[in-house]
Protein backbone atom coordinates (compact mmCIF):
# COMPACT_ATOMS: atom_id res chain seq x y z
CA UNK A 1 174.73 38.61 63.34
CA UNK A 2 177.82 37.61 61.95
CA UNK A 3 179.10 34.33 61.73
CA UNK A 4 182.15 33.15 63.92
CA UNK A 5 185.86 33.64 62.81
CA UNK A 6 187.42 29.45 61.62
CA UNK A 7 189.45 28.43 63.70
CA UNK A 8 192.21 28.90 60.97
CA UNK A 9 191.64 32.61 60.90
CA UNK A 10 191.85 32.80 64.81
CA UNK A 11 195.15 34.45 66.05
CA UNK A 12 196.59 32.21 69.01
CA UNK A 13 198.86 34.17 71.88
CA UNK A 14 199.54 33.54 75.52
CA UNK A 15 197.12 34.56 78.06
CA UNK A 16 198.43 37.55 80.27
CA UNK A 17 198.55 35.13 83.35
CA UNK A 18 200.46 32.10 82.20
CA UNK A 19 204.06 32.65 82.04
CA UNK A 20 206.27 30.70 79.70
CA UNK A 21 209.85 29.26 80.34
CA UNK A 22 212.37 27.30 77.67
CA UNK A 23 215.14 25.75 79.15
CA UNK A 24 218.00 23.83 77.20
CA UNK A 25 215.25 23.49 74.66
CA UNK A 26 212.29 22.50 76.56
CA UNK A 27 209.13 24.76 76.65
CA UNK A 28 206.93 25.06 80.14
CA UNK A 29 203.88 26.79 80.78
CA UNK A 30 202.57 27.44 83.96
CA UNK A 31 198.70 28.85 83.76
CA UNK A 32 197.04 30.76 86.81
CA UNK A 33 195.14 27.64 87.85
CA UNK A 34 198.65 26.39 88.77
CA UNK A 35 198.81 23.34 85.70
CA UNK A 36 202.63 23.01 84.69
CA UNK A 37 202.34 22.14 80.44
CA UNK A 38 205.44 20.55 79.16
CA UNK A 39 207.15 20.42 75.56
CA UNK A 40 209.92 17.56 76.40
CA UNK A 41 211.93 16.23 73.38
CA UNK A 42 212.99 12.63 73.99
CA UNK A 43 214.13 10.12 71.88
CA UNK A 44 211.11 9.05 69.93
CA UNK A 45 209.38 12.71 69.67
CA UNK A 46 212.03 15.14 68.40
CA UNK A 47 209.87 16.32 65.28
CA UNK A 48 206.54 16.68 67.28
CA UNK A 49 208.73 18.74 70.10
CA UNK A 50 210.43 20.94 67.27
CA UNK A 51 206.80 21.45 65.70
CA UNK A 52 205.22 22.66 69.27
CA UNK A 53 208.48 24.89 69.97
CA UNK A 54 208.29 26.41 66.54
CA UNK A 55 204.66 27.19 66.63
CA UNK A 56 205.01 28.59 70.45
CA UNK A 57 207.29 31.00 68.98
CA UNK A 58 204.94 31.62 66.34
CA UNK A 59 202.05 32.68 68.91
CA UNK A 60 202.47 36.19 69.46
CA UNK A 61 198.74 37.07 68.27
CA UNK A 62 200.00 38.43 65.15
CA UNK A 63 200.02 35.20 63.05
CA UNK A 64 196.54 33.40 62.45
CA UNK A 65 196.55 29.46 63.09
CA UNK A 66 196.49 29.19 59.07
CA UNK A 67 199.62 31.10 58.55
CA UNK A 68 201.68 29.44 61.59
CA UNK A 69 201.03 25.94 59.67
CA UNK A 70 202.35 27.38 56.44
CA UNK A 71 205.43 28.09 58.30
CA UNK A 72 205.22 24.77 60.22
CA UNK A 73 204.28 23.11 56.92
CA UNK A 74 207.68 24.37 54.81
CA UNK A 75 210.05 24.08 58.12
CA UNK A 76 209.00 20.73 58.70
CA UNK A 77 208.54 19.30 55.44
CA UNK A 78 204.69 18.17 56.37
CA UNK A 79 201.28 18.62 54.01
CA UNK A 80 199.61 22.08 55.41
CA UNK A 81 196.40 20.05 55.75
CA UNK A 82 198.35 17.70 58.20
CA UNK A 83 200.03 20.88 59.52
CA UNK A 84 196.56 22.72 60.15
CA UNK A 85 194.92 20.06 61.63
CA UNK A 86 197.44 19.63 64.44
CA UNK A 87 198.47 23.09 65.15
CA UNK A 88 194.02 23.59 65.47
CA UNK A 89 194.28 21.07 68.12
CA UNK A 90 197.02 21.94 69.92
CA UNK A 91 195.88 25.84 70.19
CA UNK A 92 192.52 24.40 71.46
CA UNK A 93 194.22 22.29 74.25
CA UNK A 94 196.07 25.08 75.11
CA UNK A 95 193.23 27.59 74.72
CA UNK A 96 190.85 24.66 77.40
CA UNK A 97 194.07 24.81 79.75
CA UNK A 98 193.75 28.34 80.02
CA UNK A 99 196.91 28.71 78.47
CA UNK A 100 196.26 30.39 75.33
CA UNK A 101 193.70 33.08 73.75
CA UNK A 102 192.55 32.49 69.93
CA UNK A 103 191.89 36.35 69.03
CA UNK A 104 189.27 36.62 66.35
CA UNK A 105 191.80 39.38 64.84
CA UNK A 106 195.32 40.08 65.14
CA UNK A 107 196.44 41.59 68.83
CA UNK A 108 197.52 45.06 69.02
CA UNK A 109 200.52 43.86 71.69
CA UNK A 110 202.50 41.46 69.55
């Protein structure tokens, strides 16, 4: 039995049923159980809005978790650790709101 793939390693991309929208700069998703996710950058969250609009770009399935931080991590000017850990989260909440797959390899449609 082999053991499961880190989190790291796992390749994040949109589920076939939840359809993405940016509008002046502002990133919806809308999953099949009807849930409306938002991305809004407002005064006080600019960098955290840039970070989740960079690594939503990022999530085709072809890029592991690991390597959209190192991109996050250099655009961004953060640590990678600090970059890893909240890129992991934020793929898991999307991934629990049905919003996101984490492939255990990369996927054949990016």
């Amino acid at each position: 039995m082999s053991s499961p793939t880190p989190l790291l390693d796992r390749f994040p991309r949109p589920t076939p049923s939840a359809a993405r929208e940016t509008v002046d700069g502002h990133s919806m998703i809308a999953t099949e159980a009807g849930d409306l996710l938002s991305f809004w950058r407002d005064a006080g969250d600019d960098d955290a809005s840039a970070v989740a609009e960079c690594a939503l770009e990022l999530a085709d399935g072809s890029r592991s978790i690991r390597d959209i931080a190192a991109r996050v991590s250099a655009e961004f000017q953060v640590s990678e650790a600090r970059a890893q850990e909240d890129l992991c989260a934020f793929f898991l909440d999307l991934e629990n709101a049905q919003a996101f797959v984490l492939g255990d390899a990369p996927s054949s449609h990016a």
